[in-house]
Protein backbone atom coordinates (compact mmCIF):
# COMPACT_ATOMS: atom_id res chain seq x y z
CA UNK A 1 -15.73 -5.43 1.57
CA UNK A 2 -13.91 -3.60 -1.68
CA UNK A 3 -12.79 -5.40 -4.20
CA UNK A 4 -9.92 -4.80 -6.11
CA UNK A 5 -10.71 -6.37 -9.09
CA UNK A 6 -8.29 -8.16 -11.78
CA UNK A 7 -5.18 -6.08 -11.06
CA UNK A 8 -5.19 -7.95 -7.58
CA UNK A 9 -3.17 -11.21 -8.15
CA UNK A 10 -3.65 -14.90 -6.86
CA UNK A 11 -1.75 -15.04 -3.63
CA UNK A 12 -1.54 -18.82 -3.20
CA UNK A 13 2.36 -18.92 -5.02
CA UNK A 14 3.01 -16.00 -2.71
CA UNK A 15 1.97 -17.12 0.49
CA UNK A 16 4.04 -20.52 -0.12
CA UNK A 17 7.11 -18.29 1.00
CA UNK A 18 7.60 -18.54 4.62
CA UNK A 19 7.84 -14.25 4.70
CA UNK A 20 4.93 -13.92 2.80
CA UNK A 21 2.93 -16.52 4.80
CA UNK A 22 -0.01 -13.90 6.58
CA UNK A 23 -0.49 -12.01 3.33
CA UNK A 24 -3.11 -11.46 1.92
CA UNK A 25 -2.63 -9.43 -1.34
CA UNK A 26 -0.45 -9.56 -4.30
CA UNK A 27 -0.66 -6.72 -6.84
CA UNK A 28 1.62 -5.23 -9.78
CA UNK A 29 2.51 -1.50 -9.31
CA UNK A 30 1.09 0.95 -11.55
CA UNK A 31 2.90 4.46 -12.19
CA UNK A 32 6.45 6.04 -10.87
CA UNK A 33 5.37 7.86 -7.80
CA UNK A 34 7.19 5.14 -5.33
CA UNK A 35 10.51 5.41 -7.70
CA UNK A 36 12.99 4.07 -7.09
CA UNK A 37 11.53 1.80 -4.22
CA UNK A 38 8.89 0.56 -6.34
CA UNK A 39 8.81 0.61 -9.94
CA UNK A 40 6.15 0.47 -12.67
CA UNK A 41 5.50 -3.41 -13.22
CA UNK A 42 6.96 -4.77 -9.98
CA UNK A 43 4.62 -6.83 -7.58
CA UNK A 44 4.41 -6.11 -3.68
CA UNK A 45 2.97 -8.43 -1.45
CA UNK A 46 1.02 -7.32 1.41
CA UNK A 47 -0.50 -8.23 4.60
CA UNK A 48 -4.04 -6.30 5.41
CA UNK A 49 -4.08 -4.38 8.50
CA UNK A 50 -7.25 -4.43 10.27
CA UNK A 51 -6.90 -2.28 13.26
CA UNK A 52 -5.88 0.96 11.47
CA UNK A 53 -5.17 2.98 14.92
CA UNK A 54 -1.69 1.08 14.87
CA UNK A 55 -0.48 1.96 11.57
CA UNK A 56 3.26 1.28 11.22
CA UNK A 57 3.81 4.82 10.13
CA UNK A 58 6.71 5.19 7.09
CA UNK A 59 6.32 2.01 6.06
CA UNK A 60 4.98 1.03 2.47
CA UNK A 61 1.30 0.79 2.53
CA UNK A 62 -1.20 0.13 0.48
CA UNK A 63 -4.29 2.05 1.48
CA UNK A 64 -7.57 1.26 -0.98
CA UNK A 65 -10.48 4.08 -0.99
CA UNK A 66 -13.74 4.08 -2.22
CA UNK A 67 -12.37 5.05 -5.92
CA UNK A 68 -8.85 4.08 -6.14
CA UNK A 69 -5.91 2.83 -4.47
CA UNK A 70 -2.08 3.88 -3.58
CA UNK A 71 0.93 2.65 -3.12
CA UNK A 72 2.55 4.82 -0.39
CA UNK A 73 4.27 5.69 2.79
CA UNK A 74 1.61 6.71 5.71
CA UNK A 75 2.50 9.37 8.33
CA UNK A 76 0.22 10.84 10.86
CA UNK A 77 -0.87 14.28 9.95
CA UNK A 78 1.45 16.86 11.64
CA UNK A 79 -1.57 18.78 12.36
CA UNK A 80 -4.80 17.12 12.39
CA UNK A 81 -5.60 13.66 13.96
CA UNK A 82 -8.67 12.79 11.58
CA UNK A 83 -6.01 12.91 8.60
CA UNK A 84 -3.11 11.09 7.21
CA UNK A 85 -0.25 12.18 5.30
CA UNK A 86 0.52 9.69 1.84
CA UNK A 87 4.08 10.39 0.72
CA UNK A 88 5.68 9.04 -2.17
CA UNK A 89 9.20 8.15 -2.45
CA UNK A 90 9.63 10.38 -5.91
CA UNK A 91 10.05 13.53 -4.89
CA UNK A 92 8.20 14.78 -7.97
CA UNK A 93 4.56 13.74 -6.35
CA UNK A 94 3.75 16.01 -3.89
CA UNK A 95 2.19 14.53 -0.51
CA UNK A 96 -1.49 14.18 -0.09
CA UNK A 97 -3.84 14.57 2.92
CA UNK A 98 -6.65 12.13 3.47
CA UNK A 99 -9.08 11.80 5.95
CA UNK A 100 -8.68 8.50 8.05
CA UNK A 101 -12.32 7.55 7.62
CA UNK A 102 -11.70 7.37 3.66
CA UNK A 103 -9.58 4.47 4.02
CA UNK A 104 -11.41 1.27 3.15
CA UNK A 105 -8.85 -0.68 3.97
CA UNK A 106 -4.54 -0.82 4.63
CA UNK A 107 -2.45 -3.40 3.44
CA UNK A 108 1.51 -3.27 4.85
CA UNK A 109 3.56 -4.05 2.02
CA UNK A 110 5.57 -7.17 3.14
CA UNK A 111 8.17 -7.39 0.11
CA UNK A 112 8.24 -7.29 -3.21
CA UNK A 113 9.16 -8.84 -6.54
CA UNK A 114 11.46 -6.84 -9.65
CA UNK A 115 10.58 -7.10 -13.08
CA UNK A 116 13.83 -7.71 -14.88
């Protein structure tokens, strides 16, 4: 299984909160490509998907690959069923195609936490 390493946060204060309950990652966002939804420093709390043929699609995910992870919004691929499409919500980043086999593994991001 990949590891996140340190970024990835101790869930145990998390899942104390009846919503956050079947999570199973906390982690601090990193960048301004999910501005204004998510902003640099906040934490999201997520809840691993395993089965990733039932993808909630436009929801907040966090999908991890074999050299990085993002914090986006999943759509199917208008085009080609071996592919997803990542969006951000800052319509500066432009969306990115990845092939469904690169994801590792997809966490739905449950809620969140502001930095004020």
């Amino acid at each position: 299984m990949y590891k996140l390493g340190l970024e990835a946060l101790d869930t145990s204060y998390f899942t104390s909160i009846p919503h956050f309950s079947d999570c199973h990652l906390a982690i601090r966002v990193s960048g301004h490509s999910m501005y204004p939804k998510y902003c640099n420093g906040d934490i999201v709390v997520c809840k691993r998907i395993f089965n990733h043929n039932y993808l909630p699609y436009g929801e907040p995910h966090l999908v991890v690959m074999s050299d990085c992870y993002l914090l986006k919004f999943v759509h199917p691929h208008p085009t080609d069923k071996t592919m997803y499409l990542l969006k951000s919500a800052n319509e500066k980043f432009e969306p990115m195609e990845v092939k469904r086999s690169d994801l590792l593994e997809v966490y739905l991001v449950r809620g969140k936490f502001e930095l004020t």
